[in-house]
C-alpha atoms as a PDB file:
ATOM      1  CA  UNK A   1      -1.292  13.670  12.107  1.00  0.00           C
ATOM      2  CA  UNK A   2       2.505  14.722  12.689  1.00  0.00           C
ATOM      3  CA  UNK A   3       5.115  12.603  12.749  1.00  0.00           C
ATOM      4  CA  UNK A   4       2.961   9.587  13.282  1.00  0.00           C
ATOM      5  CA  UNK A   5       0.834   9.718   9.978  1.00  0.00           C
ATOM      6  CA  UNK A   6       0.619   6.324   8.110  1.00  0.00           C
ATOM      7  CA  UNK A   7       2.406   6.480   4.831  1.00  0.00           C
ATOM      8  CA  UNK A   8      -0.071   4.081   3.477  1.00  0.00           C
ATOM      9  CA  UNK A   9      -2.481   6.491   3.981  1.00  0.00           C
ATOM     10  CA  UNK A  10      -0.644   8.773   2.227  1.00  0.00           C
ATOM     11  CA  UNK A  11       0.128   7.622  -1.095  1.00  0.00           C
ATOM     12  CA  UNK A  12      -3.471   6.212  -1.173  1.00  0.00           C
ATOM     13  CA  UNK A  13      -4.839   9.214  -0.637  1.00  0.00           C
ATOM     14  CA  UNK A  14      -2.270  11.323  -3.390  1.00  0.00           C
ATOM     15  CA  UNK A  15      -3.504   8.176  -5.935  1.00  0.00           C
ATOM     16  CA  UNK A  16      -6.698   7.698  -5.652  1.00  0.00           C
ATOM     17  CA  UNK A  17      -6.923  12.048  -6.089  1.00  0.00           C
ATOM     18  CA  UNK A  18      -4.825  11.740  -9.206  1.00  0.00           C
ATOM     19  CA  UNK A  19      -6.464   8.956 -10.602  1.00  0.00           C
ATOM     20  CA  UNK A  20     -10.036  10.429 -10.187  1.00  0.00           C
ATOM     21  CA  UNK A  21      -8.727  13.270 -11.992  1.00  0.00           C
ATOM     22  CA  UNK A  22      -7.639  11.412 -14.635  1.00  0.00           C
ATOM     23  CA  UNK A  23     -10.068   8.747 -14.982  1.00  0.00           C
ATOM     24  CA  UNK A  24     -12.865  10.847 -16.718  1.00  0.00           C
ATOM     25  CA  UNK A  25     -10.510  11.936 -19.389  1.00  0.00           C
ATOM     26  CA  UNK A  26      -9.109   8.491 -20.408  1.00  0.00           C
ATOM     27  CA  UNK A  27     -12.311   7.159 -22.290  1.00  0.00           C
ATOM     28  CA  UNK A  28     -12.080  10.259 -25.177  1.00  0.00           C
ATOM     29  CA  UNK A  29      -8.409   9.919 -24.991  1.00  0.00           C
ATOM     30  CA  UNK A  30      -8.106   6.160 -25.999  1.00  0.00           C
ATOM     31  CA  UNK A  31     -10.919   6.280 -28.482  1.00  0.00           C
ATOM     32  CA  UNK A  32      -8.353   8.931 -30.315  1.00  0.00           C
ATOM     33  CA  UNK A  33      -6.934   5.598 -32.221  1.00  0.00           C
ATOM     34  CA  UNK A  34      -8.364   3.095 -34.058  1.00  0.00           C
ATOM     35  CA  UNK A  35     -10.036  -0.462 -32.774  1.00  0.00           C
ATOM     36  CA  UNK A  36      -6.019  -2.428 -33.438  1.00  0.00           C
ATOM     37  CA  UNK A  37      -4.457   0.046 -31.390  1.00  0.00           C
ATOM     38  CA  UNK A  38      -6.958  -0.244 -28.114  1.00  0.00           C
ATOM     39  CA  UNK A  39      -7.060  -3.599 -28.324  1.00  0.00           C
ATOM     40  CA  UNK A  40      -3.374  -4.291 -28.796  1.00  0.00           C
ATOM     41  CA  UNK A  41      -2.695  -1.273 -25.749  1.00  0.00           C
ATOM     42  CA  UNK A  42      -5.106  -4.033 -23.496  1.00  0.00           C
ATOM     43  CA  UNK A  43      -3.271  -7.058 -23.825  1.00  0.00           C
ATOM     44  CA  UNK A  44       0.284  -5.237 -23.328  1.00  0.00           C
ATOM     45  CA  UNK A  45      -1.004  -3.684 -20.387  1.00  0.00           C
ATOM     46  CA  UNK A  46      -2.778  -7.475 -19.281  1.00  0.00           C
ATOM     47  CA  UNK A  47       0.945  -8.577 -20.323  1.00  0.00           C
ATOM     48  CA  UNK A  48       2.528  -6.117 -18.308  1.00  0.00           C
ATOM     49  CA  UNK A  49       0.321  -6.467 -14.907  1.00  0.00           C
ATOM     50  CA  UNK A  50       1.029 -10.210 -15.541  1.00  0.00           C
ATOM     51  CA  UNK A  51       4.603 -10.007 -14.998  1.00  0.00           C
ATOM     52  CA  UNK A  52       4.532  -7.616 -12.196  1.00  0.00           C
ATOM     53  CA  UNK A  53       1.926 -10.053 -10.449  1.00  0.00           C
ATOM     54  CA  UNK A  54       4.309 -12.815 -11.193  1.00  0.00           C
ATOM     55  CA  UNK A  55       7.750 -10.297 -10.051  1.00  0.00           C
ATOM     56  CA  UNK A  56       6.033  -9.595  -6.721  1.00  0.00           C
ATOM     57  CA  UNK A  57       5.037 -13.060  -6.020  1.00  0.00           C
ATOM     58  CA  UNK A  58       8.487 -14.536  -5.796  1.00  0.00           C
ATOM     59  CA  UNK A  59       9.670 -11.698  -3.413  1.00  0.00           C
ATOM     60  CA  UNK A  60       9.869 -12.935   0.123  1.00  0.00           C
ATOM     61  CA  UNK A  61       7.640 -10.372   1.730  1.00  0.00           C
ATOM     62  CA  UNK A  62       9.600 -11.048   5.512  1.00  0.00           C
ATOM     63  CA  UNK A  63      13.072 -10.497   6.425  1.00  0.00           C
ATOM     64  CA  UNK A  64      15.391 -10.143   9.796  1.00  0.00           C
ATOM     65  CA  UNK A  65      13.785  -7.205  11.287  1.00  0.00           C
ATOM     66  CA  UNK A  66      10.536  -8.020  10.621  1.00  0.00           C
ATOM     67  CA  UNK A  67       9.118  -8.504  14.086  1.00  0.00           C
ATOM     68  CA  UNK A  68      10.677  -5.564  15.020  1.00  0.00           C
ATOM     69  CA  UNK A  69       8.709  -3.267  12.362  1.00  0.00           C
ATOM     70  CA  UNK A  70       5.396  -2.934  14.097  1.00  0.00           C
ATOM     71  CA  UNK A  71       3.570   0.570  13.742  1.00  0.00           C
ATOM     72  CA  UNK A  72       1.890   0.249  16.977  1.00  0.00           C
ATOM     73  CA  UNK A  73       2.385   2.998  19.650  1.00  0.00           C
ATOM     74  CA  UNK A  74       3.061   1.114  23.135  1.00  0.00           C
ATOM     75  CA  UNK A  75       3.441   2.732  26.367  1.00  0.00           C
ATOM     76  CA  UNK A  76       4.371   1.053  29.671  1.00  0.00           C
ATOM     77  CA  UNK A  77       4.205   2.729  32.955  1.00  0.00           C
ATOM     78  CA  UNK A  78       6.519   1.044  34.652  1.00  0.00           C
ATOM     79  CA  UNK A  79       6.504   2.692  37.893  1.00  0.00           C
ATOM     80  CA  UNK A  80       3.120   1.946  38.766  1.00  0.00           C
ATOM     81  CA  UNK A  81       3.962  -1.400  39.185  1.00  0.00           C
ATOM     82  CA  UNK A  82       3.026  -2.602  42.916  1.00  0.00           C
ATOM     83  CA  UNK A  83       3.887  -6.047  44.517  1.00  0.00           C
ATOM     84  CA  UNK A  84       2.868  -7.065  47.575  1.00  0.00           C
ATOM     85  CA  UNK A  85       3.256  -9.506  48.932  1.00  0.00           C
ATOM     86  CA  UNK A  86       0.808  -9.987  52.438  1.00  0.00           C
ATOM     87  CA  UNK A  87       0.627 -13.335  54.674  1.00  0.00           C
ATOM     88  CA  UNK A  88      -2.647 -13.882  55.910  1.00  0.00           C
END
Protein backbone atom coordinates (compact mmCIF):
# COMPACT_ATOMS: atom_id res chain seq x y z
CA UNK A 1 0.00 0.00 0.00
CA UNK A 2 2.85 2.74 0.46
CA UNK A 3 2.35 6.06 0.60
CA UNK A 4 -1.07 5.84 -0.93
CA UNK A 5 -2.85 3.65 1.80
CA UNK A 6 -6.29 5.04 2.93
CA UNK A 7 -6.18 6.16 6.50
CA UNK A 8 -9.73 5.16 6.82
CA UNK A 9 -8.74 1.91 6.24
CA UNK A 10 -6.42 2.12 8.74
CA UNK A 11 -7.90 3.05 11.88
CA UNK A 12 -10.82 0.71 10.92
CA UNK A 13 -8.82 -1.95 10.64
CA UNK A 14 -6.56 -1.13 14.22
CA UNK A 15 -10.46 -0.80 15.83
CA UNK A 16 -12.31 -3.24 14.77
CA UNK A 17 -8.90 -5.72 15.92
CA UNK A 18 -8.98 -4.08 19.32
CA UNK A 19 -12.47 -4.17 19.79
CA UNK A 20 -12.84 -7.93 18.88
CA UNK A 21 -10.31 -8.46 21.40
CA UNK A 22 -12.05 -6.83 23.84
CA UNK A 23 -15.54 -7.55 23.16
CA UNK A 24 -15.58 -11.19 24.59
CA UNK A 25 -14.25 -10.01 27.87
CA UNK A 26 -16.74 -7.13 28.53
CA UNK A 27 -19.89 -9.35 29.39
CA UNK A 28 -17.95 -11.04 32.77
CA UNK A 29 -16.43 -7.73 33.34
CA UNK A 30 -19.70 -5.62 33.70
CA UNK A 31 -21.60 -8.32 35.48
CA UNK A 32 -18.65 -7.69 38.28
CA UNK A 33 -21.26 -4.94 39.82
CA UNK A 34 -24.53 -5.04 40.82
CA UNK A 35 -27.96 -4.49 38.58
CA UNK A 36 -27.86 -0.13 39.74
CA UNK A 37 -24.50 0.12 38.57
CA UNK A 38 -25.07 -1.54 34.82
CA UNK A 39 -27.98 0.09 34.40
CA UNK A 40 -26.92 3.54 35.54
CA UNK A 41 -23.26 2.85 33.31
CA UNK A 42 -26.12 2.45 30.12
CA UNK A 43 -27.86 5.54 30.30
CA UNK A 44 -24.50 7.67 30.93
CA UNK A 45 -23.03 6.06 28.10
CA UNK A 46 -26.76 6.62 25.97
CA UNK A 47 -26.18 10.26 27.59
CA UNK A 48 -22.82 10.52 26.45
CA UNK A 49 -23.27 9.16 22.64
CA UNK A 50 -26.23 11.64 22.73
CA UNK A 51 -24.20 14.62 23.03
CA UNK A 52 -21.49 13.60 20.76
CA UNK A 53 -24.31 12.82 18.07
CA UNK A 54 -25.68 16.20 18.81
CA UNK A 55 -21.62 17.93 18.93
CA UNK A 56 -20.97 16.43 15.48
CA UNK A 57 -24.16 17.45 13.97
CA UNK A 58 -23.68 21.17 14.25
CA UNK A 59 -20.10 20.94 12.73
CA UNK A 60 -20.10 22.09 9.16
CA UNK A 61 -18.60 19.03 7.59
CA UNK A 62 -17.22 21.41 4.27
CA UNK A 63 -14.85 24.17 4.26
CA UNK A 64 -12.55 26.28 1.60
CA UNK A 65 -10.46 23.54 0.34
CA UNK A 66 -12.87 21.14 0.12
CA UNK A 67 -13.04 20.52 -3.60
CA UNK A 68 -9.58 20.42 -3.62
CA UNK A 69 -9.31 17.29 -1.09
CA UNK A 70 -10.16 14.48 -3.42
CA UNK A 71 -8.19 11.07 -2.85
CA UNK A 72 -8.40 10.13 -6.38
CA UNK A 73 -5.16 9.39 -8.34
CA UNK A 74 -5.48 11.28 -11.88
CA UNK A 75 -3.08 11.08 -14.60
CA UNK A 76 -3.16 13.06 -17.87
CA UNK A 77 -0.97 12.37 -20.75
CA UNK A 78 -0.82 15.38 -22.17
CA UNK A 79 1.42 14.83 -24.99
CA UNK A 80 -0.59 12.42 -26.70
CA UNK A 81 -2.88 14.91 -27.52
CA UNK A 82 -3.34 15.10 -31.52
CA UNK A 83 -5.38 17.77 -33.49
CA UNK A 84 -5.90 17.73 -36.82
CA UNK A 85 -7.40 19.46 -38.48
CA UNK A 86 -8.04 17.97 -42.47
CA UNK A 87 -10.33 19.76 -45.25
CA UNK A 88 -12.03 17.39 -47.25
Amino acid sequence: MGSEAPADNMIATIVTSIVALAFPLALPFSHRFGRKALLRGVFNVFILVGVLMALFALRVPFDKMHQKRLFVIYQENVECIIISSYTY
